[in-house]
Protein backbone atom coordinates (compact mmCIF):
# COMPACT_ATOMS: atom_id res chain seq x y z
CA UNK A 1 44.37 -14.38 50.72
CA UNK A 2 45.29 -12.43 53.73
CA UNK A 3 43.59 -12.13 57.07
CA UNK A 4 42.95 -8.15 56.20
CA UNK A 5 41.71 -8.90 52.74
CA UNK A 6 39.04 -10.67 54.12
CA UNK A 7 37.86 -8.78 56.69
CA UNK A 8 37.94 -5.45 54.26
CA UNK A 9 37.20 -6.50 50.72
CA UNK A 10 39.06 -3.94 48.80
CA UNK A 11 36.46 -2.48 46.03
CA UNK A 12 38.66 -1.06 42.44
CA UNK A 13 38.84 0.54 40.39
CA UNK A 14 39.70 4.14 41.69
CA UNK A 15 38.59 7.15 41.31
CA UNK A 16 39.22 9.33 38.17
CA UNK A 17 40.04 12.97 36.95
CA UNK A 18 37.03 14.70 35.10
CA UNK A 19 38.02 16.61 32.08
CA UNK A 20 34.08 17.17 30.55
CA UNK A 21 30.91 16.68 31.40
CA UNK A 22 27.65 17.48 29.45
CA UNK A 23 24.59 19.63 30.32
CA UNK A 24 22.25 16.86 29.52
CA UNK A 25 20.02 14.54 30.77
CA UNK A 26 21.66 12.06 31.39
CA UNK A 27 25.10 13.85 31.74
CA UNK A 28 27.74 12.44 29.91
CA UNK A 29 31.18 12.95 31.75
CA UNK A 30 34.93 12.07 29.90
CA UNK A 31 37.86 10.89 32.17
CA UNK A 32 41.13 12.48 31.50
CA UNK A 33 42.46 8.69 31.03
CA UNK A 34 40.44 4.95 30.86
CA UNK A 35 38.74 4.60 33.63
CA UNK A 36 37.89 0.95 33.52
CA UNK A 37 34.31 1.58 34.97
CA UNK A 38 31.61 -1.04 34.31
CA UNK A 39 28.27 -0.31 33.47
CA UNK A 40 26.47 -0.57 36.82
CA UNK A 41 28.79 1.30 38.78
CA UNK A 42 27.74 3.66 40.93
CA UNK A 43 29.59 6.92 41.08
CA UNK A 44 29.95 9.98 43.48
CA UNK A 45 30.78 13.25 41.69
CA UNK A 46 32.94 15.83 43.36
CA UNK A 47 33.44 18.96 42.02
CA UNK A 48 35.77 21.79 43.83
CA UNK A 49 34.90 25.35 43.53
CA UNK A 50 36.81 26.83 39.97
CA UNK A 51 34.88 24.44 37.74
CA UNK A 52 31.49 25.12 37.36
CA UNK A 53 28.76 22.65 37.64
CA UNK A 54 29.33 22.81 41.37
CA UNK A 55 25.70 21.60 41.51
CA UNK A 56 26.92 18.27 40.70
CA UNK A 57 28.82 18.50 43.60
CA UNK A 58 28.59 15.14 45.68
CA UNK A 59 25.95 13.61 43.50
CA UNK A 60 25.66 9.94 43.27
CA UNK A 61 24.27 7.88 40.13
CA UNK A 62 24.56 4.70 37.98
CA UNK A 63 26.66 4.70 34.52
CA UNK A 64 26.33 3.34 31.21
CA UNK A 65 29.53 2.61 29.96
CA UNK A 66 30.20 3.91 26.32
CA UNK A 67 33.51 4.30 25.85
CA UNK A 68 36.84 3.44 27.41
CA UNK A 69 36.92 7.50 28.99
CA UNK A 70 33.38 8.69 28.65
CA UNK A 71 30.15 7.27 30.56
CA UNK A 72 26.60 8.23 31.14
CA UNK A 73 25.24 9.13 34.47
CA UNK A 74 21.45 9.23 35.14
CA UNK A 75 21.96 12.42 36.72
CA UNK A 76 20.27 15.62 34.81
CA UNK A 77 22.46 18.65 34.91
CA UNK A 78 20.71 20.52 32.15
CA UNK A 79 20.22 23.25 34.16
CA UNK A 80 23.26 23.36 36.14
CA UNK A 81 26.02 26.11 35.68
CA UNK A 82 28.66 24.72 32.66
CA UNK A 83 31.21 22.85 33.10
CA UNK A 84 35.00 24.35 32.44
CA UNK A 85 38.52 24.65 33.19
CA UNK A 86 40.08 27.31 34.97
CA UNK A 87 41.91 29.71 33.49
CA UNK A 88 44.90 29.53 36.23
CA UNK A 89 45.30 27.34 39.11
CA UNK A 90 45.93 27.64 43.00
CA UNK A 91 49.17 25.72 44.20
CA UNK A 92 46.75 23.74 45.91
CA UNK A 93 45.21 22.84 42.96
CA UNK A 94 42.16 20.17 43.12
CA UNK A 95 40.42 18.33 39.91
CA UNK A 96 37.49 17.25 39.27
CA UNK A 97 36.28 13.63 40.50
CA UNK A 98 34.33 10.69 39.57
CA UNK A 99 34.99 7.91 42.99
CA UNK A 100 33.45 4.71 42.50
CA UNK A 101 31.06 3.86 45.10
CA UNK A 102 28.77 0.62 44.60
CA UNK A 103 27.81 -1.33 42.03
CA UNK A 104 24.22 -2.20 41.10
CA UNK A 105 24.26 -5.79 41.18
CA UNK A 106 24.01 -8.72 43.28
CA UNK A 107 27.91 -9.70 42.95
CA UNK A 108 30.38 -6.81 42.60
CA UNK A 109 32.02 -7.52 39.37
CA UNK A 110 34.83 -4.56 40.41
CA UNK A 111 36.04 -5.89 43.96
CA UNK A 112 39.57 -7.28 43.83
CA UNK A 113 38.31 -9.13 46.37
CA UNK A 114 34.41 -10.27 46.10
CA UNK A 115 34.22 -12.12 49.50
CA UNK A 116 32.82 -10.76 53.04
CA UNK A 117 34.02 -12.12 56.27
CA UNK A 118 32.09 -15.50 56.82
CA UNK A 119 32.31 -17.96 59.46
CA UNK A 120 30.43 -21.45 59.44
CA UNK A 121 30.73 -21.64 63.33
């Protein structure tokens, strides 16, 4: 393992494209490809302006897992504006987010590498 590896565990996976999410309580939101989240994880939602459910907008909460592109958040957006798809895009064109954060646990089960800098001296 390299020197830089251990002093900056690198925490996966990455951060996926939205395509859906629910008004419900909890919300469920569906990746636009398997995001290989584990239940546990602990999610930031970003949501730029063209989407709806802008409420959601930098929200952080823990997912269930319940299928390989859809998870649970215990976030309630029942009353937040719909999510949906623009109709036509800016050439700068931003999507939807869901960026991994944490994990609720005492080990994360995620890292690529699950190890903080230690020295017994």
């Amino acid at each position: 393992m390299s020197y830089q590896a251990q002093k900056f565990p690198v925490y996966q996976p990455a951060m996926r494209i939205i395509s859906n999410i629910t008004n419900a309580n909890p919300a469920v939101v569906t990746t636009t490809f398997a995001h290989q989240y584990l239940t546990g994880t602990i999610v930031r939602l970003n949501f730029p302006p063209g989407y709806g459910m802008e409420q959601a907008n930098q929200l952080t909460g823990e997912i269930v897992v319940t299928s390989p592109t859809t998870f649970s958040i215990n976030i309630d957006t029942t009353t937040f504006d719909p999510f949906m798809t623009p109709a036509t895009f800016p050439d700068n064109t931003q999507y939807p987010q869901v960026v991994p954060i944490g994990e609720n646990g005492l080990t994360l089960k995620a890292a690529t590498v699950n190890s903080l800098p230690y020295s017994a001296t």
